[in-house]
PDB file of N, CA and C in Angstrom:
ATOM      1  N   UNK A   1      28.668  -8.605 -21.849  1.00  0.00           N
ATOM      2  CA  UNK A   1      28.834  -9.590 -20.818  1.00  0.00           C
ATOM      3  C   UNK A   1      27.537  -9.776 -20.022  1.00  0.00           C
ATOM      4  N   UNK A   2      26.796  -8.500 -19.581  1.00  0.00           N
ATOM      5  CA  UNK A   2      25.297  -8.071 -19.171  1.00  0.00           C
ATOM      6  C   UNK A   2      25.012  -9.753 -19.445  1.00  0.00           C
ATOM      7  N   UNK A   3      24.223  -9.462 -20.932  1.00  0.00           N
ATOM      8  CA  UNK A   3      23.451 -10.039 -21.917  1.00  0.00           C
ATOM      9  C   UNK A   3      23.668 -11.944 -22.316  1.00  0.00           C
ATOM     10  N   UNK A   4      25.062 -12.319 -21.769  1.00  0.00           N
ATOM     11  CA  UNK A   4      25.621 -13.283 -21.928  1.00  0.00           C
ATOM     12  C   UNK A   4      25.092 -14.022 -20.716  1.00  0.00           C
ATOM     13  N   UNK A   5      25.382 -13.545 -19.496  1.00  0.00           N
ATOM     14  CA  UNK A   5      24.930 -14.023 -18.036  1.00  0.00           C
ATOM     15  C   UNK A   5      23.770 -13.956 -17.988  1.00  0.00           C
ATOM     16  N   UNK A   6      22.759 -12.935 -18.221  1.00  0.00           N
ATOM     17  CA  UNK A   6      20.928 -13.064 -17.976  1.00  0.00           C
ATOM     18  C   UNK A   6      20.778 -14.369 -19.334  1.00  0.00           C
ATOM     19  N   UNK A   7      21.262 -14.544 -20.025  1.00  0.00           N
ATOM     20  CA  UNK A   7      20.590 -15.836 -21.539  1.00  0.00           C
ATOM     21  C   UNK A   7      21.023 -17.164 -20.603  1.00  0.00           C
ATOM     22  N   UNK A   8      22.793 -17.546 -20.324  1.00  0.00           N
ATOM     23  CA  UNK A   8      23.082 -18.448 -18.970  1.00  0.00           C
ATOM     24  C   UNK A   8      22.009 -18.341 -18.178  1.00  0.00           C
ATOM     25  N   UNK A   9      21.712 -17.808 -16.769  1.00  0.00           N
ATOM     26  CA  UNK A   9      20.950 -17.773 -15.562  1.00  0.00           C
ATOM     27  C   UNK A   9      19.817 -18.126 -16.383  1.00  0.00           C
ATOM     28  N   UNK A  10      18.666 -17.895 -17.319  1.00  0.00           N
ATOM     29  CA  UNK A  10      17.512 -18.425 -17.494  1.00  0.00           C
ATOM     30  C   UNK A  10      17.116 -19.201 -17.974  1.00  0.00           C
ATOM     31  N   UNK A  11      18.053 -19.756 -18.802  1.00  0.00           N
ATOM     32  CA  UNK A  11      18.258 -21.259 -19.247  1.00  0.00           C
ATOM     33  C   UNK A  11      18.517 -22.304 -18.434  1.00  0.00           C
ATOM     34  N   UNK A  12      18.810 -21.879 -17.002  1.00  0.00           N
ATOM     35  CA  UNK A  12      19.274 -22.938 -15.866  1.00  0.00           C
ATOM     36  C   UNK A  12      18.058 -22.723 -14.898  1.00  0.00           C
ATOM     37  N   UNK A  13      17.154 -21.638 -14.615  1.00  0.00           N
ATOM     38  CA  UNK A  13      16.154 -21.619 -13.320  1.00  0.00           C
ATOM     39  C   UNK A  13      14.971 -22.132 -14.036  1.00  0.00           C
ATOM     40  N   UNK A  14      13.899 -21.779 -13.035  1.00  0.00           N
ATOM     41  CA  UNK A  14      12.635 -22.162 -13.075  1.00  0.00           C
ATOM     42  C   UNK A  14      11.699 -21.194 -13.210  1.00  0.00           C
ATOM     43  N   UNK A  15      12.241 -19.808 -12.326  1.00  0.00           N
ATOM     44  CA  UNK A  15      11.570 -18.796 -12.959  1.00  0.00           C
ATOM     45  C   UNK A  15      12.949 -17.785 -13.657  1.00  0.00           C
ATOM     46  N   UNK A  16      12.849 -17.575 -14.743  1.00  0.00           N
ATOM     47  CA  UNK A  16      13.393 -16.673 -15.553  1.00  0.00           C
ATOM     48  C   UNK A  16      13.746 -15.340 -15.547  1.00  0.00           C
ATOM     49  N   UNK A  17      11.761 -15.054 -14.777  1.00  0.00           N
ATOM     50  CA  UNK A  17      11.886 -13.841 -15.119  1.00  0.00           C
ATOM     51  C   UNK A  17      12.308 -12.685 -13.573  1.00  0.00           C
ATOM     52  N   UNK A  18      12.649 -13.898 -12.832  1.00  0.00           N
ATOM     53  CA  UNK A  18      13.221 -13.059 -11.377  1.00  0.00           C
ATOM     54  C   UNK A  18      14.750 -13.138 -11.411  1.00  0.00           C
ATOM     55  N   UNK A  19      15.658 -13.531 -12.368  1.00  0.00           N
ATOM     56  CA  UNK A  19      16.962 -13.280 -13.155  1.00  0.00           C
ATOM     57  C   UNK A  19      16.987 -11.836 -13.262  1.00  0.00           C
ATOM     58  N   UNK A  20      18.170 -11.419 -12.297  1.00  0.00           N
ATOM     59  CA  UNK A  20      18.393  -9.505 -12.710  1.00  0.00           C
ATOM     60  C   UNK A  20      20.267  -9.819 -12.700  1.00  0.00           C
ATOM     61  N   UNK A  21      20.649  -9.044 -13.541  1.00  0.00           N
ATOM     62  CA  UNK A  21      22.027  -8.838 -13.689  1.00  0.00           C
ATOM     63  C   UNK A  21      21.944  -7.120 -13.269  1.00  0.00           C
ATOM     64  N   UNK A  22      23.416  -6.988 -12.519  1.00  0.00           N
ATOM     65  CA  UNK A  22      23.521  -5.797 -12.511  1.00  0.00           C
ATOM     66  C   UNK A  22      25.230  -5.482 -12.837  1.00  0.00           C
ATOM     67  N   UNK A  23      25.582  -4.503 -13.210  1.00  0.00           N
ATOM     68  CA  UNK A  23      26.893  -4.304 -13.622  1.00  0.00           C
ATOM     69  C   UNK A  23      27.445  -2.865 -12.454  1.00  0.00           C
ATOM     70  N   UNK A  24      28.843  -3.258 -12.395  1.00  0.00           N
ATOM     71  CA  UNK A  24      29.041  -2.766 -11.463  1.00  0.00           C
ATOM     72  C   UNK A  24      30.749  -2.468 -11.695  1.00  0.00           C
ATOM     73  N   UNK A  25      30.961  -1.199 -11.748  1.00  0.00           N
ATOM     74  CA  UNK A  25      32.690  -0.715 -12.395  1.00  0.00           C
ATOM     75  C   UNK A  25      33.451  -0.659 -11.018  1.00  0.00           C
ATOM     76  N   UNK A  26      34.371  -1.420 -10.861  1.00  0.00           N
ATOM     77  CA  UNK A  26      35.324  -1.066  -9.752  1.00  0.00           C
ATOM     78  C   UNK A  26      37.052  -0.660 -10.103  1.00  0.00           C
ATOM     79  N   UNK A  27      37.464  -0.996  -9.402  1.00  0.00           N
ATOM     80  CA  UNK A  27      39.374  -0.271  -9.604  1.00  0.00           C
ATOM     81  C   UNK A  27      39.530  -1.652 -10.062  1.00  0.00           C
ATOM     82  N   UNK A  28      39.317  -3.671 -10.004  1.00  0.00           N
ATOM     83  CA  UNK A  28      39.662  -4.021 -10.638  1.00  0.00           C
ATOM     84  C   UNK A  28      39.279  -4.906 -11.768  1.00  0.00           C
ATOM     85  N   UNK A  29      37.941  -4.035 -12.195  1.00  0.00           N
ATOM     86  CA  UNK A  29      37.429  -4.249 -13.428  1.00  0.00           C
ATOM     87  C   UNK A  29      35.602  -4.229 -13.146  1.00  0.00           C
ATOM     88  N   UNK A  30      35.239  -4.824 -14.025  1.00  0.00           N
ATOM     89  CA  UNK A  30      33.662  -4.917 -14.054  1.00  0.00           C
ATOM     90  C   UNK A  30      33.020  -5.849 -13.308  1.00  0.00           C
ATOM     91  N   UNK A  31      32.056  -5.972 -12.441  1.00  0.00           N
ATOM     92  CA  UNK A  31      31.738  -6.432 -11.391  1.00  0.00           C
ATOM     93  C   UNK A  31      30.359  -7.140 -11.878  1.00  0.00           C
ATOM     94  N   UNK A  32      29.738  -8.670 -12.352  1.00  0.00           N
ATOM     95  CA  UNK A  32      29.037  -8.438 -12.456  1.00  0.00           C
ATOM     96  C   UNK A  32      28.130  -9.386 -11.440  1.00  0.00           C
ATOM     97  N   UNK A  33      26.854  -8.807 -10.972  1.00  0.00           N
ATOM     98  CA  UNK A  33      26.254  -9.092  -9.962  1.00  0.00           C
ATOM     99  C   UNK A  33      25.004  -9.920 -10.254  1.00  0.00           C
ATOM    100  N   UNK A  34      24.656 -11.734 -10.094  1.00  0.00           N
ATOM    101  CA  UNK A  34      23.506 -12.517 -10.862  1.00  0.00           C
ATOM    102  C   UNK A  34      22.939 -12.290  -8.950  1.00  0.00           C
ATOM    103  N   UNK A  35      21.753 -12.007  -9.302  1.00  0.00           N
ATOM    104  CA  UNK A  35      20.412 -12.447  -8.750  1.00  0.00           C
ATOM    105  C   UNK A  35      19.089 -13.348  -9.227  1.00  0.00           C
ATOM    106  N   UNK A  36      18.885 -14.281  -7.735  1.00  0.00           N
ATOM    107  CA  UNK A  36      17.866 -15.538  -8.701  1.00  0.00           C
ATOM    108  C   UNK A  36      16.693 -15.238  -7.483  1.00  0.00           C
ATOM    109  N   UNK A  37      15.672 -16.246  -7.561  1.00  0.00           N
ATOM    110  CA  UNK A  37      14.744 -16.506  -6.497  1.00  0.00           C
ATOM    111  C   UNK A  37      15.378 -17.413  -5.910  1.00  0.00           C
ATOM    112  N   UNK A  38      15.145 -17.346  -4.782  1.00  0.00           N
ATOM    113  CA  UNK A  38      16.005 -18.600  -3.713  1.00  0.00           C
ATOM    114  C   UNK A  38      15.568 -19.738  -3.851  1.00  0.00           C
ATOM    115  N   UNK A  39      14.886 -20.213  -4.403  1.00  0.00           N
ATOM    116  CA  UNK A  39      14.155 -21.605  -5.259  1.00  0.00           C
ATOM    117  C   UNK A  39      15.158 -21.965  -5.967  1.00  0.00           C
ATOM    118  N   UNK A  40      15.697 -21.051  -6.436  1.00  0.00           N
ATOM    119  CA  UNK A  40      16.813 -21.391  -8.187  1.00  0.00           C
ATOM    120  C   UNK A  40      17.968 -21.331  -7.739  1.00  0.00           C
ATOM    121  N   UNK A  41      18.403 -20.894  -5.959  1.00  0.00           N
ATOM    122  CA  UNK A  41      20.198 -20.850  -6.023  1.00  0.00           C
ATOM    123  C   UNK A  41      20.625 -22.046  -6.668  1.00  0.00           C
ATOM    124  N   UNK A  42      20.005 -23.160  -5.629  1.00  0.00           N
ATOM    125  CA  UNK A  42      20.793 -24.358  -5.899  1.00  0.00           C
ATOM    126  C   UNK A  42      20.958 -24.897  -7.424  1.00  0.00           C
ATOM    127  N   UNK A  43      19.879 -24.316  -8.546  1.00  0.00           N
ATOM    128  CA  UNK A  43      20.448 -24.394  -9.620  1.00  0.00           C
ATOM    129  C   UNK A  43      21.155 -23.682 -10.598  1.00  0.00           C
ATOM    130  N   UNK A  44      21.794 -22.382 -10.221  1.00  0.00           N
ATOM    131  CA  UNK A  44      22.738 -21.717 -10.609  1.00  0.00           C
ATOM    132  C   UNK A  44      23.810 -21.919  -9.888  1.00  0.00           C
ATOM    133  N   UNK A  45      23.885 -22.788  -8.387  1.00  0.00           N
ATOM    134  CA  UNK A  45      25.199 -22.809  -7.838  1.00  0.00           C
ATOM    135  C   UNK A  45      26.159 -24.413  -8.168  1.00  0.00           C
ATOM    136  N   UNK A  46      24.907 -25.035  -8.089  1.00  0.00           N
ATOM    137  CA  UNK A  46      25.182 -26.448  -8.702  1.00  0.00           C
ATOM    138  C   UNK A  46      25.505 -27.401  -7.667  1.00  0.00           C
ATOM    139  N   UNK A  47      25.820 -28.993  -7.572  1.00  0.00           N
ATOM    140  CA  UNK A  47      26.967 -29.473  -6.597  1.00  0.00           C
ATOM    141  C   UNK A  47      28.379 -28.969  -6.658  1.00  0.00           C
ATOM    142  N   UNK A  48      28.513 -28.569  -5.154  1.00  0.00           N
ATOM    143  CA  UNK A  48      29.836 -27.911  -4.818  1.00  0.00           C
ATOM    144  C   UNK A  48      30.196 -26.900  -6.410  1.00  0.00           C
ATOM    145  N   UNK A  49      29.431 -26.360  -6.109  1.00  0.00           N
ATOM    146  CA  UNK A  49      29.680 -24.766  -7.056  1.00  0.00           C
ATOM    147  C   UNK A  49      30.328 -25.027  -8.194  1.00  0.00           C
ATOM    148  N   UNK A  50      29.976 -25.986  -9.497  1.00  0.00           N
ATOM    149  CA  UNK A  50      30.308 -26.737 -10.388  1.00  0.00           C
ATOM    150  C   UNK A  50      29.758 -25.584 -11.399  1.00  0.00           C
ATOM    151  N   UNK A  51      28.542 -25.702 -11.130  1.00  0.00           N
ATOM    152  CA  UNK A  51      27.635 -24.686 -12.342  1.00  0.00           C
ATOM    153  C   UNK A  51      28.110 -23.192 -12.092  1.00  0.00           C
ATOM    154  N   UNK A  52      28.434 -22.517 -10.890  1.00  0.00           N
ATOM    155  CA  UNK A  52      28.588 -21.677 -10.688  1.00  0.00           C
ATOM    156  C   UNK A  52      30.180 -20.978 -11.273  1.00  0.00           C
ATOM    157  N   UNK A  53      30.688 -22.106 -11.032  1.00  0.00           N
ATOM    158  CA  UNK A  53      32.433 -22.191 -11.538  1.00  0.00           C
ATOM    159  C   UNK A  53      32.081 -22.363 -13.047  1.00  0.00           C
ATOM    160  N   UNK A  54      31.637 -22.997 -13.786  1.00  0.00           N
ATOM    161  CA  UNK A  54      31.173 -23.322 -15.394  1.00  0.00           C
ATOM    162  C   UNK A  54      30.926 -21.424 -15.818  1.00  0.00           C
ATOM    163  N   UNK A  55      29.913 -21.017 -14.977  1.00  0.00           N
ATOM    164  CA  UNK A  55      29.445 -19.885 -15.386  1.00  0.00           C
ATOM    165  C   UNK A  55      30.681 -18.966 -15.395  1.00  0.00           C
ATOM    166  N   UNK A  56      31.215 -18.529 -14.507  1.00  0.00           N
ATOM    167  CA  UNK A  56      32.285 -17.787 -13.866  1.00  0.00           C
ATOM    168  C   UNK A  56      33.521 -17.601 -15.146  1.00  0.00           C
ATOM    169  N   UNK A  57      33.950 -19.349 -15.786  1.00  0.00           N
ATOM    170  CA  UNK A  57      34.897 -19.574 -16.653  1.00  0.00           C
ATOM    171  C   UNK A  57      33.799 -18.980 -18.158  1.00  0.00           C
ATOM    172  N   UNK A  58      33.098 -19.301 -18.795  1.00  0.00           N
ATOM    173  CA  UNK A  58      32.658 -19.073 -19.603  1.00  0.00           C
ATOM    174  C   UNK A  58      32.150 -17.380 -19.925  1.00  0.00           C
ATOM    175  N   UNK A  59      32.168 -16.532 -18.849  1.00  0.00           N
ATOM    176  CA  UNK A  59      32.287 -15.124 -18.580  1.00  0.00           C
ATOM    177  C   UNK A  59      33.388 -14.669 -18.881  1.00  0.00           C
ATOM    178  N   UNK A  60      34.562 -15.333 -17.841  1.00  0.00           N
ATOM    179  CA  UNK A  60      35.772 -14.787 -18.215  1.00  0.00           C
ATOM    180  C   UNK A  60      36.486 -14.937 -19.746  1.00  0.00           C
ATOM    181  N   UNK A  61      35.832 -15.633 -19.919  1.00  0.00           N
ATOM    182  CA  UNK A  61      36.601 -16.213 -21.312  1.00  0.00           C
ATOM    183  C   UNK A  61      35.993 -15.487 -22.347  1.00  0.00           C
ATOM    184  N   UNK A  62      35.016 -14.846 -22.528  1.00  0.00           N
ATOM    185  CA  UNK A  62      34.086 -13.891 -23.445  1.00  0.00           C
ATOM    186  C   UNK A  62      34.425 -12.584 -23.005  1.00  0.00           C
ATOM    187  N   UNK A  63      35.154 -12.344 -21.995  1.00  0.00           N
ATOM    188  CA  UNK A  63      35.557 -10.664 -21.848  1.00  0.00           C
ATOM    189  C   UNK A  63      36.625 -10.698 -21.750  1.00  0.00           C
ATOM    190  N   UNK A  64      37.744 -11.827 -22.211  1.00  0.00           N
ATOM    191  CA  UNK A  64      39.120 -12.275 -22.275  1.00  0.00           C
ATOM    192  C   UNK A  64      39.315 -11.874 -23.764  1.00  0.00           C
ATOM    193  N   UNK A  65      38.379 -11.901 -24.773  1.00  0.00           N
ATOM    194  CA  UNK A  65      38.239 -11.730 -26.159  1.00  0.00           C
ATOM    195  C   UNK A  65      38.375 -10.193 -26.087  1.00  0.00           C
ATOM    196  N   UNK A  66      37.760  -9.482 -25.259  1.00  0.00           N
ATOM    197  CA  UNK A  66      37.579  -8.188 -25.534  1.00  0.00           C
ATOM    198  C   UNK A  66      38.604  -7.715 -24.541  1.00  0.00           C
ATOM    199  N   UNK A  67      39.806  -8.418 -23.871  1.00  0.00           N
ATOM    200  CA  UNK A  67      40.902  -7.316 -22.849  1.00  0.00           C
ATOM    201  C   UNK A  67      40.184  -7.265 -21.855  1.00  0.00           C
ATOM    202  N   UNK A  68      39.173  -7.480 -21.046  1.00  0.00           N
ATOM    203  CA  UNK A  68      38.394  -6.574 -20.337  1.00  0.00           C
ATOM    204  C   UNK A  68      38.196  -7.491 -19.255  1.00  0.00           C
ATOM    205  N   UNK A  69      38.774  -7.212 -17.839  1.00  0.00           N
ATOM    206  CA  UNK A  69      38.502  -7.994 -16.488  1.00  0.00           C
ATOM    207  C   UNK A  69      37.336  -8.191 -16.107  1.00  0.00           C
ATOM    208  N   UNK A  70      36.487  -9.193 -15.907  1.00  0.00           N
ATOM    209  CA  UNK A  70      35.035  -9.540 -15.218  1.00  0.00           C
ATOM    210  C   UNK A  70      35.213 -10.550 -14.296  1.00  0.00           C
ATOM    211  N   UNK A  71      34.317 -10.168 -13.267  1.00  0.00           N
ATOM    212  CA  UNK A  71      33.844 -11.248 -11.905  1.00  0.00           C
ATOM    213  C   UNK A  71      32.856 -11.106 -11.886  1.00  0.00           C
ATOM    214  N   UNK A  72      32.078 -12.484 -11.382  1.00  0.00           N
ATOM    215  CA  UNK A  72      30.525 -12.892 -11.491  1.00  0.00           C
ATOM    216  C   UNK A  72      30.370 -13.011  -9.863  1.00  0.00           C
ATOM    217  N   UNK A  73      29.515 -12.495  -9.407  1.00  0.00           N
ATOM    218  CA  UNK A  73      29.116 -12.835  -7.943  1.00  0.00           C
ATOM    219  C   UNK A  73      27.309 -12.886  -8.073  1.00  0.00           C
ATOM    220  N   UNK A  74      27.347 -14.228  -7.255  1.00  0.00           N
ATOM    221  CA  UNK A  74      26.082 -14.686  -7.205  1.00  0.00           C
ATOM    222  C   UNK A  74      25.118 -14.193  -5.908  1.00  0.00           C
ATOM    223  N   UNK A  75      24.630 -13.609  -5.898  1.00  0.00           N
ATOM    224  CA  UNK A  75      23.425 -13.449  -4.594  1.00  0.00           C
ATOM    225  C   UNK A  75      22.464 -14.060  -4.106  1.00  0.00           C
TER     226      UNK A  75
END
């Protein structure tokens, strides 16, 4: 899931290489945490959180294959 979200996030910014994913285990499932340069929120968040919601569904739906609960939180 890592690996799925950092290929998303750098295909959408401007700089790439300030894209950090971090993973994060809680009681209700895997937590995963996108960081951008503040240059790039607005293009990982989108109008009214369109891109951000796109991302969010396309996560869940790839760890829906594998059983496995994920949330994306953006910083």
């Amino acid at each position: 899931m890592k690996g799925l979200l950092e290929v998303i996030a750098k295909s959408l910014v401007d700089n790439p290489d300030e894209v950090v994913v971090t993973e994060k285990e809680t009681e209700k499932g895997l937590v995963l945490e996108l960081k951008v340069a503040p240059s790039d929120m607005g293009k990982v968040i989108g109008k009214q959180g369109r891109i951000a919601k796109a991302i969010r569904s396309v996560v869940k739906a790839a760890a829906s294959r594998e059983n496995k609960q994920v949330s994306v939180e953006i910083e």
